[in-house]
Structure formats: structure tokens, C-alpha cells
PDB file of N, CA and C in Angstrom:
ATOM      1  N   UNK A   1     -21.136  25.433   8.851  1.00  0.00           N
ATOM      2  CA  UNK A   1     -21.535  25.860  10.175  1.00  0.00           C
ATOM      3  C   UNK A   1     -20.297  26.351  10.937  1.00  0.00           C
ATOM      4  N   UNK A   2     -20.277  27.204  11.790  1.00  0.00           N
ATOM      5  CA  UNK A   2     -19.400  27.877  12.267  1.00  0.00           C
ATOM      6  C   UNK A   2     -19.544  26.901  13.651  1.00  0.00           C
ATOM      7  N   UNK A   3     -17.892  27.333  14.276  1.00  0.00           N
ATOM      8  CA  UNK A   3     -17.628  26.176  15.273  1.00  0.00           C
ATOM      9  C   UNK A   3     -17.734  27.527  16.271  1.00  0.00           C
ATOM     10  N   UNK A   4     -17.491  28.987  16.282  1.00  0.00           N
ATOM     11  CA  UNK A   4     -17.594  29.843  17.057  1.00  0.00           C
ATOM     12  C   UNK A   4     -18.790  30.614  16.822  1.00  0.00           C
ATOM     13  N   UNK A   5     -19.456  30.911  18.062  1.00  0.00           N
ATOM     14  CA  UNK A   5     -20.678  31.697  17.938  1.00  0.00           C
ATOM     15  C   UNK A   5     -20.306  32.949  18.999  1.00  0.00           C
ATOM     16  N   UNK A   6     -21.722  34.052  18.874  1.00  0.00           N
ATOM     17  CA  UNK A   6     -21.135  35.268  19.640  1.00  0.00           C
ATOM     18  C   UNK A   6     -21.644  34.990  21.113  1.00  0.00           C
ATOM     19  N   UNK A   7     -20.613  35.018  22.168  1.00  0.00           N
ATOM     20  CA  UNK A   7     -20.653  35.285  23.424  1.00  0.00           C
ATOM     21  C   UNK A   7     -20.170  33.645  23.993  1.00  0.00           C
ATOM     22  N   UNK A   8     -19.440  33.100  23.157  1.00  0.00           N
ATOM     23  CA  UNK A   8     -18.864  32.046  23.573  1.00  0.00           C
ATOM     24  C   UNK A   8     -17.726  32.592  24.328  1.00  0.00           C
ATOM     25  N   UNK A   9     -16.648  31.822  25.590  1.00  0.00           N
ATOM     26  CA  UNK A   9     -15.852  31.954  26.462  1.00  0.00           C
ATOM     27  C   UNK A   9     -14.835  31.096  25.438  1.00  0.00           C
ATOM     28  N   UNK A  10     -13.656  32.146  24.968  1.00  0.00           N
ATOM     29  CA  UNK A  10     -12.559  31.097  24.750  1.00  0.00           C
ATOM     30  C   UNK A  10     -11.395  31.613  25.158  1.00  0.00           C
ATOM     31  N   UNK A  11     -10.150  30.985  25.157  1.00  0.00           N
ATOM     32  CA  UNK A  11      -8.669  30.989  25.218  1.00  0.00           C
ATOM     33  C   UNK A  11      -7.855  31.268  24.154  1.00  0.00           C
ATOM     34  N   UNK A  12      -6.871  32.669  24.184  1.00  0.00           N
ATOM     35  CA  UNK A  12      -6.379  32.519  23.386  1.00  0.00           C
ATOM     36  C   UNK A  12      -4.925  31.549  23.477  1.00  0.00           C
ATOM     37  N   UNK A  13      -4.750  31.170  22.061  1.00  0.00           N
ATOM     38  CA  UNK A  13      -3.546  29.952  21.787  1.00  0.00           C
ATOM     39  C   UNK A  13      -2.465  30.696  21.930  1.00  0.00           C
ATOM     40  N   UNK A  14      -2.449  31.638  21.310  1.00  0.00           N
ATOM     41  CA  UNK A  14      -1.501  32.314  20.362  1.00  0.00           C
ATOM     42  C   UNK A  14      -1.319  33.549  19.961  1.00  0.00           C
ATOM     43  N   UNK A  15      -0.086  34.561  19.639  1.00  0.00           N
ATOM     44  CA  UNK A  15       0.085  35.821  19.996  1.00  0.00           C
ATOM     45  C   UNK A  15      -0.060  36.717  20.825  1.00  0.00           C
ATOM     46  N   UNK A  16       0.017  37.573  20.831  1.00  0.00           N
ATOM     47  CA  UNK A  16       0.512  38.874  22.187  1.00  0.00           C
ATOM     48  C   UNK A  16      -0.634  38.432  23.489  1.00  0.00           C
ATOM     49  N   UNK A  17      -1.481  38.021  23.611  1.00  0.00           N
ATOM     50  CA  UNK A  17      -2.603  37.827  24.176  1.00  0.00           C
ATOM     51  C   UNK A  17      -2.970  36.510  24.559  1.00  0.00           C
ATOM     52  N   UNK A  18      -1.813  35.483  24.190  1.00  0.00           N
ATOM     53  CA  UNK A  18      -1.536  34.250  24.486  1.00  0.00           C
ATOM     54  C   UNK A  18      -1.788  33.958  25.818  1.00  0.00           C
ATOM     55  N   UNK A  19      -2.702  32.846  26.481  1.00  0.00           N
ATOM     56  CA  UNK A  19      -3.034  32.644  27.545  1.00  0.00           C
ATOM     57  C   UNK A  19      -4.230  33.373  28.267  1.00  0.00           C
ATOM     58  N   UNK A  20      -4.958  34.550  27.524  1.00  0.00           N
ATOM     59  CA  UNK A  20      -5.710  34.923  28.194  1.00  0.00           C
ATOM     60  C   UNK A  20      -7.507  34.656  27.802  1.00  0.00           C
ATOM     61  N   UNK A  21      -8.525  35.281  28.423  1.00  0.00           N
ATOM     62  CA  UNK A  21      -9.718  34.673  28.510  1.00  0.00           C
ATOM     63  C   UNK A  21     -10.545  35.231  28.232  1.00  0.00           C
ATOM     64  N   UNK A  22     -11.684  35.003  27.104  1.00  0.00           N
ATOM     65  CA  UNK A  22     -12.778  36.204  26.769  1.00  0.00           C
ATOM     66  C   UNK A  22     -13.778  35.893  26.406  1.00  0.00           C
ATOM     67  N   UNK A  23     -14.937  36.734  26.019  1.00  0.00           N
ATOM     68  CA  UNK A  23     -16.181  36.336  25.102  1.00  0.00           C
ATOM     69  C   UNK A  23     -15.955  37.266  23.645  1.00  0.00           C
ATOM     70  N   UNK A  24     -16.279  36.046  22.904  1.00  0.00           N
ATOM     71  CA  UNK A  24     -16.665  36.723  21.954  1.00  0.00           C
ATOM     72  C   UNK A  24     -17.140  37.545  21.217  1.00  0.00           C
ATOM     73  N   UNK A  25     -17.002  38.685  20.744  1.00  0.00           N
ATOM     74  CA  UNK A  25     -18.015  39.536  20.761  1.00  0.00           C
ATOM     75  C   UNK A  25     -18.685  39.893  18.997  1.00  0.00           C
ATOM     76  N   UNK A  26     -18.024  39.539  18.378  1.00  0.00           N
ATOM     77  CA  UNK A  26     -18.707  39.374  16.733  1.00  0.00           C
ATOM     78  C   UNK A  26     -18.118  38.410  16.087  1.00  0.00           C
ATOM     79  N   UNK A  27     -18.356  37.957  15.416  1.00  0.00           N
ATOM     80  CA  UNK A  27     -17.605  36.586  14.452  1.00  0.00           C
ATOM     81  C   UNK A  27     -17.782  37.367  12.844  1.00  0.00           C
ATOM     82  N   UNK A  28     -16.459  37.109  12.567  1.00  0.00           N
ATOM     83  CA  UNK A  28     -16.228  37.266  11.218  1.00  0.00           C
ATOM     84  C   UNK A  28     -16.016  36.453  10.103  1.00  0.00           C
ATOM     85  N   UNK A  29     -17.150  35.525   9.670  1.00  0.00           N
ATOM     86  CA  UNK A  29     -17.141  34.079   8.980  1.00  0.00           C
ATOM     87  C   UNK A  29     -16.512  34.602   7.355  1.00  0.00           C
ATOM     88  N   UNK A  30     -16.651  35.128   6.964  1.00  0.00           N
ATOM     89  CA  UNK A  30     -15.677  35.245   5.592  1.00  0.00           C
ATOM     90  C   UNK A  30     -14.026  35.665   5.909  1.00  0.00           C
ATOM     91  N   UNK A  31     -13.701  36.354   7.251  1.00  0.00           N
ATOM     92  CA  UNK A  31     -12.247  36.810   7.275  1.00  0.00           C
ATOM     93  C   UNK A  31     -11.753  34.918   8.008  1.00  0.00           C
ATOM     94  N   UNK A  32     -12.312  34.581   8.382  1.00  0.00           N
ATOM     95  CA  UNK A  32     -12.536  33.448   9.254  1.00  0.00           C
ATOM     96  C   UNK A  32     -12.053  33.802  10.658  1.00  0.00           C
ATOM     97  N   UNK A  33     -12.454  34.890  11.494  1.00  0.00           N
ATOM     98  CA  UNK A  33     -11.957  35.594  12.316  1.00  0.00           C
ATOM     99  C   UNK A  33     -12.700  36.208  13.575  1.00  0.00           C
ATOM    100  N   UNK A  34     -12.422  36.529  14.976  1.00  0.00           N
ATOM    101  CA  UNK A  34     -13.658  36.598  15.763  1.00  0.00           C
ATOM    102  C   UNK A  34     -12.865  37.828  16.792  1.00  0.00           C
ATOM    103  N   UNK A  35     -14.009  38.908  16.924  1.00  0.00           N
ATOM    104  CA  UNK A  35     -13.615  40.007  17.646  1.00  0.00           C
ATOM    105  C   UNK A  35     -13.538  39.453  19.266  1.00  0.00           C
ATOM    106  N   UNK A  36     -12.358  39.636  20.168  1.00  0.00           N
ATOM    107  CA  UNK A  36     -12.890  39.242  21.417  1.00  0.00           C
ATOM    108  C   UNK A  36     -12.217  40.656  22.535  1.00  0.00           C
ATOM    109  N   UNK A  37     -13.902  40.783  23.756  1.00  0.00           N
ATOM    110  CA  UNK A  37     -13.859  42.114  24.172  1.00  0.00           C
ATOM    111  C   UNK A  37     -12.665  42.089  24.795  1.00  0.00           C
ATOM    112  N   UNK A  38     -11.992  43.345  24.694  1.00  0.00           N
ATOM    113  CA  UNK A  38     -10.885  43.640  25.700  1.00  0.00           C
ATOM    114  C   UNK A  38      -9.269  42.977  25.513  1.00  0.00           C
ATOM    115  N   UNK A  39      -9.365  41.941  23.835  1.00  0.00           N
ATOM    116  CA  UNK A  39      -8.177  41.457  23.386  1.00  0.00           C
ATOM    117  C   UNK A  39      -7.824  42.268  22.116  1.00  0.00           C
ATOM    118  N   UNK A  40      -6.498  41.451  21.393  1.00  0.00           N
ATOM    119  CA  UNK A  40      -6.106  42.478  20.638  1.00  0.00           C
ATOM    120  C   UNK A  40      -5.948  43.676  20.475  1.00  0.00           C
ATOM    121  N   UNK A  41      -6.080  44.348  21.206  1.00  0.00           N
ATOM    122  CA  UNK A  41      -5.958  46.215  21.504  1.00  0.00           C
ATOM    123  C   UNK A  41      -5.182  46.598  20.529  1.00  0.00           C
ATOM    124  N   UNK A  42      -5.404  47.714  19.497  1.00  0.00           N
ATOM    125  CA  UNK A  42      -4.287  48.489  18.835  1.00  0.00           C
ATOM    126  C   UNK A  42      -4.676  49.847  18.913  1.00  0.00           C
ATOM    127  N   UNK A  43      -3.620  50.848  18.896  1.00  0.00           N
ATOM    128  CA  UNK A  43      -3.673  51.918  18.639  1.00  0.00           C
ATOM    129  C   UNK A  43      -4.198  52.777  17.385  1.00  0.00           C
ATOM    130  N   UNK A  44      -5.118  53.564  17.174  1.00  0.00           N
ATOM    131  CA  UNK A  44      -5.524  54.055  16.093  1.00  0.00           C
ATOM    132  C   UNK A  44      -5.171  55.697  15.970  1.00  0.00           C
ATOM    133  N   UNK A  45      -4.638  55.948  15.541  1.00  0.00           N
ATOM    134  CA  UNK A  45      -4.550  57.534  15.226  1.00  0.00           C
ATOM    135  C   UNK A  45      -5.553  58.417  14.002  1.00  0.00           C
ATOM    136  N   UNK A  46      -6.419  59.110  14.674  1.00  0.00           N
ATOM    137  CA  UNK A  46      -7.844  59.602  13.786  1.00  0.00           C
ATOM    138  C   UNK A  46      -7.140  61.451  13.851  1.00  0.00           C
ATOM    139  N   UNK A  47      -7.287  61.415  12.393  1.00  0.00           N
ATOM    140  CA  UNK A  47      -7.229  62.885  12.735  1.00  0.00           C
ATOM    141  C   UNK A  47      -8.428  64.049  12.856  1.00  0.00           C
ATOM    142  N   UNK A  48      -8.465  64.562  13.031  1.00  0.00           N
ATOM    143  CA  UNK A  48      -9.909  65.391  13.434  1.00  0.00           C
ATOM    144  C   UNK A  48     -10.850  66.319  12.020  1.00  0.00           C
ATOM    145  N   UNK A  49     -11.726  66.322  12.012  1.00  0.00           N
ATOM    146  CA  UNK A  49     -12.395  66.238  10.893  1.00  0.00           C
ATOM    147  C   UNK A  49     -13.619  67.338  11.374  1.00  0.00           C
ATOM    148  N   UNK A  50     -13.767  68.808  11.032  1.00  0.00           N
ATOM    149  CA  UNK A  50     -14.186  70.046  10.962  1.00  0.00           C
ATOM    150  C   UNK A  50     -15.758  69.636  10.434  1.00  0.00           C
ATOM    151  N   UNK A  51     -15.968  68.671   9.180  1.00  0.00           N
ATOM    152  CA  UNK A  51     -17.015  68.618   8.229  1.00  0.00           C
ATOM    153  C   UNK A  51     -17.438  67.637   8.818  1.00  0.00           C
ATOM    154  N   UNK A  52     -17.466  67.233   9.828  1.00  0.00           N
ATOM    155  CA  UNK A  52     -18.064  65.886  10.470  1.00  0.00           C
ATOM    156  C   UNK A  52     -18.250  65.552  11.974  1.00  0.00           C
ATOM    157  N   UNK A  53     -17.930  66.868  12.312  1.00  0.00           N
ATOM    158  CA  UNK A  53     -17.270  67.508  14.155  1.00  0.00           C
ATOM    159  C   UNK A  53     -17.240  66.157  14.565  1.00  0.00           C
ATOM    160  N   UNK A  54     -15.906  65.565  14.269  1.00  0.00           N
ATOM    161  CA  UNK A  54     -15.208  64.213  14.481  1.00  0.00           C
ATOM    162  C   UNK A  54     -14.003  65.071  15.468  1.00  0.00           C
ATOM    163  N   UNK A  55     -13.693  64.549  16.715  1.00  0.00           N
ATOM    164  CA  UNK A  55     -12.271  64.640  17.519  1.00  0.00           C
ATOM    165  C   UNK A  55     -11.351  64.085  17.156  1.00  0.00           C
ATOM    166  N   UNK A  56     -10.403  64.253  17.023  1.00  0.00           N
ATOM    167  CA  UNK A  56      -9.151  63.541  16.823  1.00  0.00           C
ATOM    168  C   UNK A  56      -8.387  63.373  18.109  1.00  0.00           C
ATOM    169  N   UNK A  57      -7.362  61.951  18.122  1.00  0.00           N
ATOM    170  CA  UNK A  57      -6.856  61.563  18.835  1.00  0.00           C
ATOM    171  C   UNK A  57      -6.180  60.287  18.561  1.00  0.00           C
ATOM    172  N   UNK A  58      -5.753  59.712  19.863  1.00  0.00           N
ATOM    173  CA  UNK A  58      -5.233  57.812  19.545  1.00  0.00           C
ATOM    174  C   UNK A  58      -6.026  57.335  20.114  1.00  0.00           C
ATOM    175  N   UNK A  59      -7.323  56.384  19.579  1.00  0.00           N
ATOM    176  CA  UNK A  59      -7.933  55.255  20.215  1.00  0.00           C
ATOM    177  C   UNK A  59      -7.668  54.196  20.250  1.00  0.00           C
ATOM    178  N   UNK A  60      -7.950  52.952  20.908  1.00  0.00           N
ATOM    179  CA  UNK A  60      -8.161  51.689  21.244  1.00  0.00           C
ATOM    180  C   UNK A  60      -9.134  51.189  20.402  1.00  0.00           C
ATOM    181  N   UNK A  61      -8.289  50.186  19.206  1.00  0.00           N
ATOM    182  CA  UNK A  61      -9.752  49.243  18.556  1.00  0.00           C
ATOM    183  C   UNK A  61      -9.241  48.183  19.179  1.00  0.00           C
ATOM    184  N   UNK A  62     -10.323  46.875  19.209  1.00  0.00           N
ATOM    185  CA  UNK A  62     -10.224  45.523  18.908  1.00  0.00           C
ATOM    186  C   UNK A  62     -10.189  45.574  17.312  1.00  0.00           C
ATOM    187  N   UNK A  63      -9.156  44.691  17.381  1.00  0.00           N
ATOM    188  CA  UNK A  63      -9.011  43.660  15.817  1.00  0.00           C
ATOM    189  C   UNK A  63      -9.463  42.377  15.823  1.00  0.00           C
ATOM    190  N   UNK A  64      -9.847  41.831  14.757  1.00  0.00           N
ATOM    191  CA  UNK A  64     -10.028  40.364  15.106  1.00  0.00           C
ATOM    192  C   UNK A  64      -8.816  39.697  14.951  1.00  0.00           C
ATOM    193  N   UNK A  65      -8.875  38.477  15.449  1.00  0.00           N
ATOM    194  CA  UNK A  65      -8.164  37.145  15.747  1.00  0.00           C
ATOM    195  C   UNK A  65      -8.599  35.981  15.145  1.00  0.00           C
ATOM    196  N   UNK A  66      -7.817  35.478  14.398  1.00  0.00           N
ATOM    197  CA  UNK A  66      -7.777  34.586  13.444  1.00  0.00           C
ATOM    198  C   UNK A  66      -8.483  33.436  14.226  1.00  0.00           C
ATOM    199  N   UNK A  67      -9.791  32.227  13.800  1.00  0.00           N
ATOM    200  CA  UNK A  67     -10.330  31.290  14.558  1.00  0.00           C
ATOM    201  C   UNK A  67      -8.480  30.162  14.854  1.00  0.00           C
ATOM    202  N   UNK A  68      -8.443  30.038  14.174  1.00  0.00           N
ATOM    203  CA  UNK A  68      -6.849  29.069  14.428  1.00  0.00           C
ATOM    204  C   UNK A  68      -6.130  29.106  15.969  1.00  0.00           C
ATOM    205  N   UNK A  69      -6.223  30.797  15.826  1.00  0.00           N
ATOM    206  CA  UNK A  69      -5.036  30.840  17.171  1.00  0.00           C
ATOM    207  C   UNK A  69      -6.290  31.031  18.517  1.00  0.00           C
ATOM    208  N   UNK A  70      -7.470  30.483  18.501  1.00  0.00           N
ATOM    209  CA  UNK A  70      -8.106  30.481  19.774  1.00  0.00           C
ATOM    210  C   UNK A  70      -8.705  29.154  19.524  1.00  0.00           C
ATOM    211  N   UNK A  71      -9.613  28.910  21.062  1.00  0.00           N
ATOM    212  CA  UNK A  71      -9.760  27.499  21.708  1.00  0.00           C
ATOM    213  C   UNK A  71     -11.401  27.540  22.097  1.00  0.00           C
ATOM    214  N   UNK A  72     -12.017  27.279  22.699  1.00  0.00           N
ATOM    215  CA  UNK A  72     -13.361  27.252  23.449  1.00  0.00           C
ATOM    216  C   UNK A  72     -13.373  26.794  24.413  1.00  0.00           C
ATOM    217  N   UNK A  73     -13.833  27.069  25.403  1.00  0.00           N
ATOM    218  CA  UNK A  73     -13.890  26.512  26.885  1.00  0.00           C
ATOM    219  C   UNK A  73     -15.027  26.322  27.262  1.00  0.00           C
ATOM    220  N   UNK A  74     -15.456  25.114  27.092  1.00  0.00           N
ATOM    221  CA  UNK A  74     -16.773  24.365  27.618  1.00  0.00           C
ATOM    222  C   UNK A  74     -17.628  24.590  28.805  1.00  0.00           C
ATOM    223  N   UNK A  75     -18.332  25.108  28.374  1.00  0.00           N
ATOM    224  CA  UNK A  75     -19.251  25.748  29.594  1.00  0.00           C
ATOM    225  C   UNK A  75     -19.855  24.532  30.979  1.00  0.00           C
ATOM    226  N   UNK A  76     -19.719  23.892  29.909  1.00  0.00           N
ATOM    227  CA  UNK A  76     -20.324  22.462  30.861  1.00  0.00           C
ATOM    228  C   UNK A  76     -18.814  21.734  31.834  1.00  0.00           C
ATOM    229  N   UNK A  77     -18.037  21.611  31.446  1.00  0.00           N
ATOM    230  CA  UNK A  77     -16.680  20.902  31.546  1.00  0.00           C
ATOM    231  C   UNK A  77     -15.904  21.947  32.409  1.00  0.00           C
ATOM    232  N   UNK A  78     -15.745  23.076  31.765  1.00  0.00           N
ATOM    233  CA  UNK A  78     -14.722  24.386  31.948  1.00  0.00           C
ATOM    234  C   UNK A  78     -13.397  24.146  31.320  1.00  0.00           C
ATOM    235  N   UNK A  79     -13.258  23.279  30.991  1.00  0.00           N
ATOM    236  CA  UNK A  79     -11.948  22.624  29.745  1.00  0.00           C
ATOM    237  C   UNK A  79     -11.727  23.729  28.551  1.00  0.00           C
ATOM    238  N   UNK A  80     -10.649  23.753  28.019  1.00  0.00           N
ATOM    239  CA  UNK A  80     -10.570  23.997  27.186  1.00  0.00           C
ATOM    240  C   UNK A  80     -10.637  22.974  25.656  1.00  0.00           C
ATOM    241  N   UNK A  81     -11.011  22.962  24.862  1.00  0.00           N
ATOM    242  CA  UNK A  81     -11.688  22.138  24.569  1.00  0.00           C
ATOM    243  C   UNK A  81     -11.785  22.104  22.702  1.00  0.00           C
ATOM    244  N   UNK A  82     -11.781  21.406  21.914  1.00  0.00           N
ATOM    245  CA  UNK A  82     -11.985  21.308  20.376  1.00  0.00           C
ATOM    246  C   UNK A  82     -13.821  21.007  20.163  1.00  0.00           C
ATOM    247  N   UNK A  83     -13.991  21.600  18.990  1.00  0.00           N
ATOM    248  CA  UNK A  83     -15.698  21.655  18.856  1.00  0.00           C
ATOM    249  C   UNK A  83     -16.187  20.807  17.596  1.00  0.00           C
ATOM    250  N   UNK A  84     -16.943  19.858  17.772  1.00  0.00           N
ATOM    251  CA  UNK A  84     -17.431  18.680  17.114  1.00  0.00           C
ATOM    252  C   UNK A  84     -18.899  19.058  16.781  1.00  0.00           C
ATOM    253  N   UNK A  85     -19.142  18.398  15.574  1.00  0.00           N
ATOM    254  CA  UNK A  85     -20.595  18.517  15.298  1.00  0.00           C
ATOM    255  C   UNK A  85     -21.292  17.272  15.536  1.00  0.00           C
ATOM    256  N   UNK A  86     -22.519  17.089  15.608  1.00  0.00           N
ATOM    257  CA  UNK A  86     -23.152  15.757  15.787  1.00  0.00           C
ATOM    258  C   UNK A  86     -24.564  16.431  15.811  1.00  0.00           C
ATOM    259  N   UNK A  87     -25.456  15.694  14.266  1.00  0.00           N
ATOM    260  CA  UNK A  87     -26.680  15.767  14.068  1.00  0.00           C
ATOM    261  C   UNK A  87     -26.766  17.653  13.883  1.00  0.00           C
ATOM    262  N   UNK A  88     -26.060  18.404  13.582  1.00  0.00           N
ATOM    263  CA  UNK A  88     -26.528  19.928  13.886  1.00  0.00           C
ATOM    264  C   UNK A  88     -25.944  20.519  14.757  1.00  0.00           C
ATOM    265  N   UNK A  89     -25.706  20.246  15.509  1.00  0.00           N
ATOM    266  CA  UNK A  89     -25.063  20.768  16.542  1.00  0.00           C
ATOM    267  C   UNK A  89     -23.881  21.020  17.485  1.00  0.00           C
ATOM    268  N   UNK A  90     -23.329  21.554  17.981  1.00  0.00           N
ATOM    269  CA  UNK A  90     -22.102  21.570  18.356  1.00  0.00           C
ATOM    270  C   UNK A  90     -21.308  21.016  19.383  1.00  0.00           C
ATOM    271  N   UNK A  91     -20.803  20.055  19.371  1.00  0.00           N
ATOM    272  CA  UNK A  91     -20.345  19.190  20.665  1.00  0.00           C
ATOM    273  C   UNK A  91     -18.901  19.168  21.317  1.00  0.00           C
ATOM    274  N   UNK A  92     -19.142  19.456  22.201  1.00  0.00           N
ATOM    275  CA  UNK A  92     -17.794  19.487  23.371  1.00  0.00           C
ATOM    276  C   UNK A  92     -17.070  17.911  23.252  1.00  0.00           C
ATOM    277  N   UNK A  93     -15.545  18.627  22.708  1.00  0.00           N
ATOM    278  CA  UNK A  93     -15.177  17.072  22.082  1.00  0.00           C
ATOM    279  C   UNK A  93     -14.278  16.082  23.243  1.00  0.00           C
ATOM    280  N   UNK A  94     -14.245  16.648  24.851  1.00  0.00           N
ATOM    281  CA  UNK A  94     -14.263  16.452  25.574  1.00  0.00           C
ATOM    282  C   UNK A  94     -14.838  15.510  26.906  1.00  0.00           C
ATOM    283  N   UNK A  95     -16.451  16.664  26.922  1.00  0.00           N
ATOM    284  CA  UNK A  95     -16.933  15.974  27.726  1.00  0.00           C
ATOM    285  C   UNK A  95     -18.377  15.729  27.121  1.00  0.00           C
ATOM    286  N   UNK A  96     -18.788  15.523  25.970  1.00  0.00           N
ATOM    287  CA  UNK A  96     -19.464  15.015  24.887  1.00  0.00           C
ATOM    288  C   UNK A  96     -20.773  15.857  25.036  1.00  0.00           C
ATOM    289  N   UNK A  97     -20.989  16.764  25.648  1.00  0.00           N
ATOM    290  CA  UNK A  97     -22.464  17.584  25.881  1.00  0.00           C
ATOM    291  C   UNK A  97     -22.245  18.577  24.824  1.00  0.00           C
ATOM    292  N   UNK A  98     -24.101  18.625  24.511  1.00  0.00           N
ATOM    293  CA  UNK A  98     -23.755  19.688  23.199  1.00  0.00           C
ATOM    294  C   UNK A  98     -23.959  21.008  23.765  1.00  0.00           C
ATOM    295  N   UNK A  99     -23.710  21.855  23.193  1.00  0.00           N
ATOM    296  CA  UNK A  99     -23.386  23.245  23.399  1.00  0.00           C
ATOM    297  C   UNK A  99     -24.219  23.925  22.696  1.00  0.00           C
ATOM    298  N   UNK A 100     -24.655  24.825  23.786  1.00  0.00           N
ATOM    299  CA  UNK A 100     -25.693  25.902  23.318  1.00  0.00           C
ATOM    300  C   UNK A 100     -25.391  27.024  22.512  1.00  0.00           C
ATOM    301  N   UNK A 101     -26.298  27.735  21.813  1.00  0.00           N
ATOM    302  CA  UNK A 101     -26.267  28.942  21.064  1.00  0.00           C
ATOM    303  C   UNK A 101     -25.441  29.964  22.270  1.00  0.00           C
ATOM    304  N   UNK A 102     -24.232  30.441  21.579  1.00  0.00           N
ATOM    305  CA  UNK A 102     -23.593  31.133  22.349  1.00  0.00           C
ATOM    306  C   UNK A 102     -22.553  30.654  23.684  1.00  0.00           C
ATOM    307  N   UNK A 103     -22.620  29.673  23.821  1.00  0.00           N
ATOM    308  CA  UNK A 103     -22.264  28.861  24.850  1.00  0.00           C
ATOM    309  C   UNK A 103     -22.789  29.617  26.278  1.00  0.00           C
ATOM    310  N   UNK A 104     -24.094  30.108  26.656  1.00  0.00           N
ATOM    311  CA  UNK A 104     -24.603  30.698  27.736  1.00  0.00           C
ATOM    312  C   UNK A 104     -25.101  29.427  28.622  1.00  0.00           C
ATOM    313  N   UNK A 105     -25.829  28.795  28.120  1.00  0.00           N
ATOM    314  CA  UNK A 105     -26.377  27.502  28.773  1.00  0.00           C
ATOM    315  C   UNK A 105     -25.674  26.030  29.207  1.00  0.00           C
TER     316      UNK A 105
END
């Protein structure tokens, strides 16, 4: 079972983006890795493509971020916080409430 789901609020730990705050926006359970909107930014250089009326230019991807170097922040608590299972489900190892699909609720 995955300890991150999509549209959870977490913190990053670690690298360029250290300290800052997001939702999740896809989880990548085989890279063990989770896209979050508006972090990781890199530059992409596309070159332009005639057979596909593709533009070329430098865009902005998100990359993912390794689950390791981020945190979860308890929707219930607002803590930042480690994620526990109990019976199925995912528990705030904090302030002991379980946590909803997505952490919306």
C-alpha cells in the first residue's frame, strides 16, 4: 500500500525545493516517486518537428521526487507528519486520525 496518494499536501525534506509546500499530483509507485504541481521545474529543450506541426522551444516539466525526500502534512493536525497503517488504512502518526483518500477530508 502506498503511504502517498494523489492530491495529498506535503513538504519537501530535501533538495533545491527544500522547505516548500504542495499537492501531489501523480504518484509513481514502481519509480517510488511522486509528481508535485509547481516543484521540481526543469528546463526542456524540444526541437521543432515539421511531420507533427510540433513548436519548438525551452519548456518547463515537473520531474518527480523521490517519496524519501518528502513528508505529509496532516490535514487534520496541519503537522508535518510520518504515515502509519492501522487495519487498511492510513494513519497520522502524530495525531492518530486516519486519513482520507487523498488527504481532502
Amino acid at each position: 500500500m502506498n503511504k502517498f496518494k494523489k492530491g495529498d499536501t506535503i513538504k519537501i525534506m530535501a533538495g533545491k525545493d527544500k522547505g516548500r509546500e504542495g499537492k501531489v499530483e501523480m504518484v509513481l509507485a514502481k519509480a517510488n516517486s511522486v509528481v508535485v504541481v509547481g516543484m521540481n521545474i526543469y528546463k526542456k529543450h524540444i526541437k521543432a518537428s515539421v511531420a507533427v506541426d510540433k513548436k519548438g522551444g525551452v519548456y518547463d516539466i515537473p520531474r518527480p521526487i523521490d517519496v524519501a525526500k518528502i513528508a505529509l502534512i496532516c490535514p487534520n493536525c496541519k503537522k508535518v507528519t510520518r504515515i502509519g497503517f492501522k487495519e487498511g488504512q492510513r494513519v497520522c502518526r502524530k495525531c492518530g486520525k486516519k486519513l482520507e483518500k487523498g488527504g481532502t477530508k
